[in-house]
Protein backbone atom coordinates (compact mmCIF):
# COMPACT_ATOMS: atom_id res chain seq x y z
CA UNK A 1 0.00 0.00 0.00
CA UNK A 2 1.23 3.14 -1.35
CA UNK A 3 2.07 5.65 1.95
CA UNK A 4 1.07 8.82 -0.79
CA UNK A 5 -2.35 10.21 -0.47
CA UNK A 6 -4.44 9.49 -3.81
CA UNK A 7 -5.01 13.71 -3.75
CA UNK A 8 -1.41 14.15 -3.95
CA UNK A 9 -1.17 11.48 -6.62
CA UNK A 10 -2.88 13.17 -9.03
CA UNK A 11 -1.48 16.72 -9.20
CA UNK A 12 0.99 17.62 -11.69
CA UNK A 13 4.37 19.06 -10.90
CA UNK A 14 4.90 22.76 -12.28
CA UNK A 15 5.80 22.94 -16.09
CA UNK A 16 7.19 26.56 -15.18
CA UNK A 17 9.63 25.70 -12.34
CA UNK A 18 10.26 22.50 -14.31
CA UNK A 19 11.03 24.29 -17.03
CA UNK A 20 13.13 26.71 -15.44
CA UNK A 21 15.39 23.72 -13.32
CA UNK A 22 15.84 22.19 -16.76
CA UNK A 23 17.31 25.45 -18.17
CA UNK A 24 19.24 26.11 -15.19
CA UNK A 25 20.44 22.48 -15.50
CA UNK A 26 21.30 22.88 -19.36
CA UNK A 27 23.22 26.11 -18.16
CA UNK A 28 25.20 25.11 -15.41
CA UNK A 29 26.29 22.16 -17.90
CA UNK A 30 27.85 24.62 -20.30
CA UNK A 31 24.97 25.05 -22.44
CA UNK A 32 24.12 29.00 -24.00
CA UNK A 33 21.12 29.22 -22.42
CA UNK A 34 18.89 32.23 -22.52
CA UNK A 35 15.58 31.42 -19.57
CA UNK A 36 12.80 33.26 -20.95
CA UNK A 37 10.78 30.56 -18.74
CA UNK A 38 10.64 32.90 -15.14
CA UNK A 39 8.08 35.11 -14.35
CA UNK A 40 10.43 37.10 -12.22
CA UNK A 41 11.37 40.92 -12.87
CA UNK A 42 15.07 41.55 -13.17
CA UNK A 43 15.07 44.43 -11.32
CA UNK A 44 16.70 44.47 -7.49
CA UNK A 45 14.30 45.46 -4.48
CA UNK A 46 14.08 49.52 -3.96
CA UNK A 47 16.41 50.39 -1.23
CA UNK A 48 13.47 52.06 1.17
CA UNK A 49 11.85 48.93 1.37
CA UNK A 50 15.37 46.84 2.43
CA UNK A 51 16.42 49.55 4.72
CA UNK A 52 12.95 49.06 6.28
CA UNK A 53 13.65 45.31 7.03
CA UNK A 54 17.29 46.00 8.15
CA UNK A 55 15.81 48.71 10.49
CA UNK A 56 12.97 45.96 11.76
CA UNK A 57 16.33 43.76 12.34
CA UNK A 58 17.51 46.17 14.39
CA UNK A 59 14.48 46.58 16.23
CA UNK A 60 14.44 42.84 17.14
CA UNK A 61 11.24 42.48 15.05
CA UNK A 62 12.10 39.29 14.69
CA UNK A 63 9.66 37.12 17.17
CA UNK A 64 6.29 35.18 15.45
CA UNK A 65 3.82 37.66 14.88
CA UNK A 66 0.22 37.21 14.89
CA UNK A 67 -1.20 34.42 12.34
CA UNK A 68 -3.02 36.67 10.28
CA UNK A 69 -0.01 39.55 10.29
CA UNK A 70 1.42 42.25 12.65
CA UNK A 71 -1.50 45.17 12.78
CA UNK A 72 0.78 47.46 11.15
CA UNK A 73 0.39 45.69 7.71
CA UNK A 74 -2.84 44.91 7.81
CA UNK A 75 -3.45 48.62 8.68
CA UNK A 76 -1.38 49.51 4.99
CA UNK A 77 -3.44 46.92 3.41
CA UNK A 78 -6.64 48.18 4.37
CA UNK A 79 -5.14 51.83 3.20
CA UNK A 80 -3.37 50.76 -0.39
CA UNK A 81 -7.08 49.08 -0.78
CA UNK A 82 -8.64 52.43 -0.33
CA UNK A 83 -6.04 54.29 -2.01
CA UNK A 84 -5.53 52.84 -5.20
CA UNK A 85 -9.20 50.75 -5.59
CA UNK A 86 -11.67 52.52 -3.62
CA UNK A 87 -12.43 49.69 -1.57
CA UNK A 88 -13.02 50.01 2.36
CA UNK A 89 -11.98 47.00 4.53
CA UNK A 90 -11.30 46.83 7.97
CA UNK A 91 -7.85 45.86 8.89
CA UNK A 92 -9.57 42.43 10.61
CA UNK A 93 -10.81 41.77 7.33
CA UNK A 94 -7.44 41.35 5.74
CA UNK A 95 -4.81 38.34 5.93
CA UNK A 96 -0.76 38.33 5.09
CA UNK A 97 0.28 34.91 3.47
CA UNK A 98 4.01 33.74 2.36
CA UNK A 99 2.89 34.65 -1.02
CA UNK A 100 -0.42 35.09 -2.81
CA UNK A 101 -0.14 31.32 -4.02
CA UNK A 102 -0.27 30.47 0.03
CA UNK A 103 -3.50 33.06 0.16
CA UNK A 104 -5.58 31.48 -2.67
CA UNK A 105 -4.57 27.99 -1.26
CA UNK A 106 -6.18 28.90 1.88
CA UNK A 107 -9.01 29.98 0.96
CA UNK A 108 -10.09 27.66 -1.61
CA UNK A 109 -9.37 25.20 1.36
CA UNK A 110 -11.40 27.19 3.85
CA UNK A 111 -14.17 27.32 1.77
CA UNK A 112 -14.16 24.53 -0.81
CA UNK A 113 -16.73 21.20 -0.05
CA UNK A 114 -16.13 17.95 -2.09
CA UNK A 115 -17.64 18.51 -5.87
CA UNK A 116 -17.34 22.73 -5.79
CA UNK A 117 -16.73 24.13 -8.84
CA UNK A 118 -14.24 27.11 -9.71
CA UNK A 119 -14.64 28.38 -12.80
CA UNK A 120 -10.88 29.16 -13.97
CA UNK A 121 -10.95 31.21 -17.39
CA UNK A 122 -7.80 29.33 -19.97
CA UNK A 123 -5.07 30.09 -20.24
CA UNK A 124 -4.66 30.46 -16.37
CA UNK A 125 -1.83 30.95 -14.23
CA UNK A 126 -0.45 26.73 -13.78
CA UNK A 127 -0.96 26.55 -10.18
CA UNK A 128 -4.58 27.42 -9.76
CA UNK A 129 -6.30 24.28 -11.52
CA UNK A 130 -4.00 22.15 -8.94
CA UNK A 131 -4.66 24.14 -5.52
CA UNK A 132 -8.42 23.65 -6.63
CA UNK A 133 -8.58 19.60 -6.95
CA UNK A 134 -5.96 19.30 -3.75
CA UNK A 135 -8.68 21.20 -1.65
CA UNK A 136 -11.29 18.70 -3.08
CA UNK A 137 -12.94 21.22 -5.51
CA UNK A 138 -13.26 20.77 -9.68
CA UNK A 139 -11.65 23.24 -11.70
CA UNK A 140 -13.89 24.18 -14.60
CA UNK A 141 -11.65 25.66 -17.09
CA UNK A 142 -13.51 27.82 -19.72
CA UNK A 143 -11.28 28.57 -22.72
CA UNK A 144 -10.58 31.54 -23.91
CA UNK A 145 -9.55 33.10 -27.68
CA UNK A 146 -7.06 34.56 -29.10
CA UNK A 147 -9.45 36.63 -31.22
CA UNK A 148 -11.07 37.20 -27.97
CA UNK A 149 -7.50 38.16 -26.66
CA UNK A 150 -7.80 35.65 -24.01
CA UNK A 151 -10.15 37.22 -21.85
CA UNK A 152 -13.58 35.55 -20.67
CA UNK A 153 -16.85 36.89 -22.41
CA UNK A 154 -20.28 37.08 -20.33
CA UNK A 155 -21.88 34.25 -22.40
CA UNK A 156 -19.28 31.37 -21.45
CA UNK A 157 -18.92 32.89 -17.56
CA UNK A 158 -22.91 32.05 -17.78
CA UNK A 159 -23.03 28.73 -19.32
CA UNK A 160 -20.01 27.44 -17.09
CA UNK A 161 -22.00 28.58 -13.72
CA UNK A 162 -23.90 25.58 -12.48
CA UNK A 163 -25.74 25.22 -8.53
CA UNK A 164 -22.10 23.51 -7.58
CA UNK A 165 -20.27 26.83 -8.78
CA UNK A 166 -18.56 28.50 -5.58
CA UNK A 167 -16.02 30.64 -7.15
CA UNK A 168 -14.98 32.29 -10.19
CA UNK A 169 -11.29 33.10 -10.84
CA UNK A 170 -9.52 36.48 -12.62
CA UNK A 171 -6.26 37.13 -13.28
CA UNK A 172 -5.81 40.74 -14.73
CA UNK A 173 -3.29 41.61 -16.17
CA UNK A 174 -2.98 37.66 -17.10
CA UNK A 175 -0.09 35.36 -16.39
CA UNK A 176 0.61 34.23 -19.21
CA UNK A 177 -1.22 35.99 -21.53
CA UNK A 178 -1.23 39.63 -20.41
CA UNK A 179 -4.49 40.05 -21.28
CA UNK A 180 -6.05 42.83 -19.15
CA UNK A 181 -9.96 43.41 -18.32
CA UNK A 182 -11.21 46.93 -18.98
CA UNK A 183 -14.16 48.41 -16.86
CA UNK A 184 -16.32 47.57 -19.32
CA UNK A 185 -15.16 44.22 -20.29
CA UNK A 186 -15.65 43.83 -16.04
CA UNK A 187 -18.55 45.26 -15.41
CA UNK A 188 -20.18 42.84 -18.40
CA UNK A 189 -18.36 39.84 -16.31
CA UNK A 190 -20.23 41.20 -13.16
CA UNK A 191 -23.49 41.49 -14.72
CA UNK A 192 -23.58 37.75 -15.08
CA UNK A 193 -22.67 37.00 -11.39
CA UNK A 194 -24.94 39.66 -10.21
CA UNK A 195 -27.51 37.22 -11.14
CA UNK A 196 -26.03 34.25 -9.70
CA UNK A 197 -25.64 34.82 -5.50
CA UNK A 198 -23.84 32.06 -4.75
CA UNK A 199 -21.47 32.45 -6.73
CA UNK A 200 -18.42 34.51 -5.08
CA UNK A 201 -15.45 36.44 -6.98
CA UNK A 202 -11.74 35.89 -6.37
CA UNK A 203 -9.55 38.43 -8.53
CA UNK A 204 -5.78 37.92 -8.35
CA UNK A 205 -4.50 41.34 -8.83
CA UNK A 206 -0.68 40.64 -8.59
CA UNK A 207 0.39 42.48 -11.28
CA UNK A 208 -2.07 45.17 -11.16
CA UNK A 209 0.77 48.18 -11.49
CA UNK A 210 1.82 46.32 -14.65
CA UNK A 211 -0.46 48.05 -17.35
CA UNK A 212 0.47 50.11 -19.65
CA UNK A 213 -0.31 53.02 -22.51
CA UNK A 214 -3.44 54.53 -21.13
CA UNK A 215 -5.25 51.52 -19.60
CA UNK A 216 -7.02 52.00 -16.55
CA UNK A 217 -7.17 49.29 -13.81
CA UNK A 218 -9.68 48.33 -12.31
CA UNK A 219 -11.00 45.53 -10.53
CA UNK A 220 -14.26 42.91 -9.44
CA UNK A 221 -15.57 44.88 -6.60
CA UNK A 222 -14.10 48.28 -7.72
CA UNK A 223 -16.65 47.97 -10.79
CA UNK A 224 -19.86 46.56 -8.99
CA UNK A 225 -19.29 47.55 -5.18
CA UNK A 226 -22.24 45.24 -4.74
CA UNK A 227 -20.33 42.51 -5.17
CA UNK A 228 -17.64 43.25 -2.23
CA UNK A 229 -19.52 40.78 0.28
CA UNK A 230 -18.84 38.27 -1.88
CA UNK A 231 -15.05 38.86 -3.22
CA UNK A 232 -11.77 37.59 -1.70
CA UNK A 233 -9.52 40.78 -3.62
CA UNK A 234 -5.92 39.30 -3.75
CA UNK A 235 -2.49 40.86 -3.97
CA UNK A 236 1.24 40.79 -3.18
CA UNK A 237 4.45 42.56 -3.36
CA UNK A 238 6.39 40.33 -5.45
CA UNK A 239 5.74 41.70 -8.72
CA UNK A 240 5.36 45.57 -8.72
CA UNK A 241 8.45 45.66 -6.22
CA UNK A 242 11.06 43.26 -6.93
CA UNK A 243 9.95 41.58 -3.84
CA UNK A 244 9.48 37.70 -5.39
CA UNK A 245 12.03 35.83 -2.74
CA UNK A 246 10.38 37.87 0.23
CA UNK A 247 7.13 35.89 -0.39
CA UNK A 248 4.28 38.20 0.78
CA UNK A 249 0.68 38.03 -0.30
CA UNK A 250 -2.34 39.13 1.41
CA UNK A 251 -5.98 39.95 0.50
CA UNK A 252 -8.98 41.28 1.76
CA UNK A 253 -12.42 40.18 1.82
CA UNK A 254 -15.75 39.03 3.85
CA UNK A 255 -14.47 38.54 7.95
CA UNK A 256 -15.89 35.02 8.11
CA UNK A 257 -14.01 33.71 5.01
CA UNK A 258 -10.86 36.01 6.76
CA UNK A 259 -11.76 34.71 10.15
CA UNK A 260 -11.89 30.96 8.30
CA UNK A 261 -8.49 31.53 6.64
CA UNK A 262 -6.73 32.80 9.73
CA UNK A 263 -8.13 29.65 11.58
CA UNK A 264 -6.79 27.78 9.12
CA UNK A 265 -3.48 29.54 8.49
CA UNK A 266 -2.81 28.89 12.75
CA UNK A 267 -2.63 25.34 12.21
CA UNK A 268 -0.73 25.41 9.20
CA UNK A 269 2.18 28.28 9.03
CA UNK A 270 0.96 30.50 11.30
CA UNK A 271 2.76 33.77 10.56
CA UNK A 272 4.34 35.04 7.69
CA UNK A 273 8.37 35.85 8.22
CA UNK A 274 8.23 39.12 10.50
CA UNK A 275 11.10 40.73 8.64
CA UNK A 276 9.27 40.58 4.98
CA UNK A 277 5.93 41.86 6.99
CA UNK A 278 7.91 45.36 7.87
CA UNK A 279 8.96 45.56 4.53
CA UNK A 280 6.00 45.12 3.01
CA UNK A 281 4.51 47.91 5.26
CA UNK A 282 7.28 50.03 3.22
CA UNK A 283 6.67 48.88 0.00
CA UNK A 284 2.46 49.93 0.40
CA UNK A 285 3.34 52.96 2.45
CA UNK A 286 6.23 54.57 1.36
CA UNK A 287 7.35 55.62 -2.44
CA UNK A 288 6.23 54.37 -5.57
CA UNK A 289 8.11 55.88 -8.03
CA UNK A 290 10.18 53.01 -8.62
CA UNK A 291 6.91 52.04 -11.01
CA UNK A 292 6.94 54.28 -13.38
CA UNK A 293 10.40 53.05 -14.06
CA UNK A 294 9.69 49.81 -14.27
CA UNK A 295 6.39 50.75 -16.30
CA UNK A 296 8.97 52.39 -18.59
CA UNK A 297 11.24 49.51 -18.78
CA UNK A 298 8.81 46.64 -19.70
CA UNK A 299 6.96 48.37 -21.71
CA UNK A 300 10.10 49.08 -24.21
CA UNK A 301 10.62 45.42 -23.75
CA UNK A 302 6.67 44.65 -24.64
CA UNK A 303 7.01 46.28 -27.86
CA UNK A 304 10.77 45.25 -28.70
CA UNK A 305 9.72 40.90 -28.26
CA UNK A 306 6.21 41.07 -29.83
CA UNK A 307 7.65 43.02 -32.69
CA UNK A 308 10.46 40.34 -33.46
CA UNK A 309 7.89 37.52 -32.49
CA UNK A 310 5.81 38.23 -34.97
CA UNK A 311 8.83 38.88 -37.69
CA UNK A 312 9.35 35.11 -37.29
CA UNK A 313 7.56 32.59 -39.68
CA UNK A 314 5.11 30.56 -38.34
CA UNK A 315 4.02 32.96 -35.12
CA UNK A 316 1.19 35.27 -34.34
CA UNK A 317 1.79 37.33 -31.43
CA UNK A 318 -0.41 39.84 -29.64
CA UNK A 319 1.00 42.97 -27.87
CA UNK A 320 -0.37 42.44 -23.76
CA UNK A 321 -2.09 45.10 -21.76
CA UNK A 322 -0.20 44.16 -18.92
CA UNK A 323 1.93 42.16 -17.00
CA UNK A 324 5.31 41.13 -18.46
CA UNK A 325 4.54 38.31 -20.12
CA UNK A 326 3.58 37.28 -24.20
CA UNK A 327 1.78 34.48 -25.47
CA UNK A 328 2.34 34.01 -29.15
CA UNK A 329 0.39 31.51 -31.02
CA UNK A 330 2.77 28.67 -33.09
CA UNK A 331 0.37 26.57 -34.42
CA UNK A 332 1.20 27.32 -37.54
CA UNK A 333 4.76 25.62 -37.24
CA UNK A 334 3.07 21.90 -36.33
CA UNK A 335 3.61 19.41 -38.82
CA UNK A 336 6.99 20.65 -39.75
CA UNK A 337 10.81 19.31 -38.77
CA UNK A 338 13.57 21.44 -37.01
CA UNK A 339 17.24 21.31 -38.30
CA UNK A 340 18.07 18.75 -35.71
CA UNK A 341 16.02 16.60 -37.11
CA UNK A 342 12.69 17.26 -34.17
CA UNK A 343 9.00 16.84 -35.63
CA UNK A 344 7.01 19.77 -34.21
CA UNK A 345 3.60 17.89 -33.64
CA UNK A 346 2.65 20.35 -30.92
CA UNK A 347 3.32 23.73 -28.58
CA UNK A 348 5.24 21.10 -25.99
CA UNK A 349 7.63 19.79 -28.61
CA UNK A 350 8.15 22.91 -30.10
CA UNK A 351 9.16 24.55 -26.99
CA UNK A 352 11.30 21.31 -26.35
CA UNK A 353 13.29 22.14 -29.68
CA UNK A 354 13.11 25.31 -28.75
CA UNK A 355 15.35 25.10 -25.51
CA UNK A 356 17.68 21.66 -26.99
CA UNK A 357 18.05 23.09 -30.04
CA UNK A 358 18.63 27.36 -29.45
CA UNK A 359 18.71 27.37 -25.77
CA UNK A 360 15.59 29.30 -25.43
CA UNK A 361 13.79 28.56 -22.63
CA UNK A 362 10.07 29.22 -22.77
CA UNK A 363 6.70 27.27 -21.65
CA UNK A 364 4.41 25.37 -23.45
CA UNK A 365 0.77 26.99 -23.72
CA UNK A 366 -1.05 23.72 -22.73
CA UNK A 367 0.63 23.73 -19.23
CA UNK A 368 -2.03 27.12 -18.84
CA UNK A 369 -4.78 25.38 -20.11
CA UNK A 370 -4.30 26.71 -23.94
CA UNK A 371 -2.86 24.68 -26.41
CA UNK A 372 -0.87 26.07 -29.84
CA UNK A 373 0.79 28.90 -27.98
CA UNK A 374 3.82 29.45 -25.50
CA UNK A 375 5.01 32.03 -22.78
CA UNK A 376 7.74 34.28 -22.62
CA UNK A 377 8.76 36.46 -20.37
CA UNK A 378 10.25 39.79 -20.94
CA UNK A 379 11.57 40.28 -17.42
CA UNK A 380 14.56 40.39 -18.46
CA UNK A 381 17.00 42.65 -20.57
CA UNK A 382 16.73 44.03 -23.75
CA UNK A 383 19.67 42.42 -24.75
CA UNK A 384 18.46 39.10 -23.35
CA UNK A 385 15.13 39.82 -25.73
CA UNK A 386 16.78 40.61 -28.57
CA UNK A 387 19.29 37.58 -28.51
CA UNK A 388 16.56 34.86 -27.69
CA UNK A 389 14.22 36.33 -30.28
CA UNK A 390 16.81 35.94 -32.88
CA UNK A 391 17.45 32.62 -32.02
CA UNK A 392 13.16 32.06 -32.32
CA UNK A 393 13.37 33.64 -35.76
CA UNK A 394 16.22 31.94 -36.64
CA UNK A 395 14.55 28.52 -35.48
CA UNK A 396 11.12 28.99 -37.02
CA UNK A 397 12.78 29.99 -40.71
CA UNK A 398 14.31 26.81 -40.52
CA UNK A 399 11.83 24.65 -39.70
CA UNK A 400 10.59 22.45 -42.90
């Protein structure tokens, strides 16, 4: 008898860290290897916010802190909520996690029974599909077009809602598409669960300061305040600070789904490292005009990879709203052979021969739910960009 819980036995590892091990494997074994695999930015945490945590050091902040996080953060929380959304919360109805991934996982278990569904628009960040079936739920992807650019309409949000629906999942900006919902686009998507009151709203709004040209964020319960009893609003430092190895999330919502969280949280990790707490209270509460810089910096990037992306043969790219990720389509290279001698029957194998054969890293579109496309990130340098979409171009016009 197998000591491995049959839960555990069916989830599937991550095709992005995997990814980006195998890359770091092919690297450290000589290989030129340009990861374009890591949804990490490349920029170094602004000094306020590590002078903050040296100064908590210093302090001797460094004892467990209460489960749900020391009232100081949840204080800046409930203000950046305010500030930049227009949403009021209490700070008791807000909750700091070691990361946002640690925040949804909570409260899909805290509120998930045996045959819930969560309706998960495709393509979807990897992890959520997986933290939905481990806390005994059903993930109901809904996919998504490209003509559509990736984003949910009203008409499949209402056929996918059923009387097991608990939850419905948004990710704007996107990871991986970068697709980003406008007010409108939102307030269409809230129109349909306006009419359905059981159904409750999660938005992950991670990389919310990531959008770019003249779009407007917004999000759920921004758009229809109506619908704040009923959203868990979800967020994090990693992204729009640099802060990705501090592992912070947090969220606000409801007090009994907090109140349900935080119970479970206490028998779980309890409290999130006290040093990254006090720097998060910098990072909401002291300057932000290390985001118009890095605004400025992706958003060269944006244009400079979707404009070689779609120079190569074979690929379809569209530019994102936000984030700092693209998703171009290569369907159109399946059925054909590499130089090495690879059949491309698929966005898997192609990004295969992508990485053995030009040391490209990048991630195949059907590990988010959306087959004949892969990811790239652009957190990186524009020379890194350039190089690796070279290499793509270079690839695809050999392909026969």
């Amino acid at each position: 008898m197998s000591i491995i819980a049959k839960s555990i036995a069916h989830i599937q590892p991550s095709q992005t860290i995997a990814i980006t091990q195998k890359a770091r494997n092919l690297k450290l074994a000589g290989a030129d290897v340009i990861s374009m695999s890591t949804g990490e930015p490349d920029f170094d945490t602004p000094d306020h916010i590590k002078e903050a945590a040296i100064a908590a050091i210093h302090r001797g902040e460094t004892k467990y802190t209460n489960v749900a996080g020391v009232p100081e953060l949840r204080e800046a929380i409930a203000r950046k909520f305010l500030r930049e959304n227009g949403l009021t919360y209490r700070a008791e109805e807000t909750i700091v996690g070691t990361g946002a991934k640690h925040v949804i996982y909570n409260a899909f278990r805290a509120s998930l029974d045996p045959g819930d569904e969560v309706i998960v628009p495709a393509p979807y960040w990897v992890s959520y599909p997986e933290m939905v079936a481990l806390c005994g739920g059903v993930p109901v992807c809904v996919p998504t077009t490209q003509a559509h650019a990736f984003k949910l309409q009203p008409e499949a949000l209402e056929q996918a809602i059923t009387p097991r629906t608990k939850w419905v999942l948004l990710n704007s900006p996107s990871n991986p598409s970068g697709a980003a919902y406008t007010r409108d686009e939102l307030s269409a998507l809230m129109a349909v669960l306006m009419r359905h009151q059981h159904v409750w709203l999660m938005t992950d709004d991670m990389y919310e300061h990531l959008v770019y040209d003249d779009f407007e964020y917004t999000t759920g319960a921004q758009v229809e305040p109506a619908m704040l009893e009923r959203t868990l609003t979800i967020n994090g430092v990693s992204k729009a600070y640099a802060m990705t190895g501090w592992r912070l999330g947090y969220a606000a919502g409801p007090k009994p789904l907090i109140d349900a969280m935080v119970l479970l949280q206490g028998q779980q990790t309890s409290g999130t490292c006290s040093i990254a707490q006090w720097a998060a209270v910098a990072a909401l509460d002291g300057p932000q005009d290390h985001l118009f810089r890095f605004r400025r910096a992706f958003d060269d990037r944006r244009h400079l990879i979707t404009s070689m992306l779609n120079q190569a043969r074979g690929l379809a790219c569209l530019l994102p709203e936000g984030a700092f990720y693209v998703f171009p389509a290569c369907t159109q290279t399946f059925g054909k052979t590499t130089a090495g001698g690879r059949l491309i029957t698929s966005d898997e194998s192609f990004v295969s021969a992508l990485l053995e054969e030009t040391g490209v890293a990048a991630v195949h579109g059907s590990a988010f739910g959306q087959s004949g496309n892969f990811r790239l990130s652009y957190a990186t340098s524009n020379d890194a960009i350039t190089q690796a979409c070279i290499r793509i171009q270079e690839f695809c016009g050999s392909l026969r």
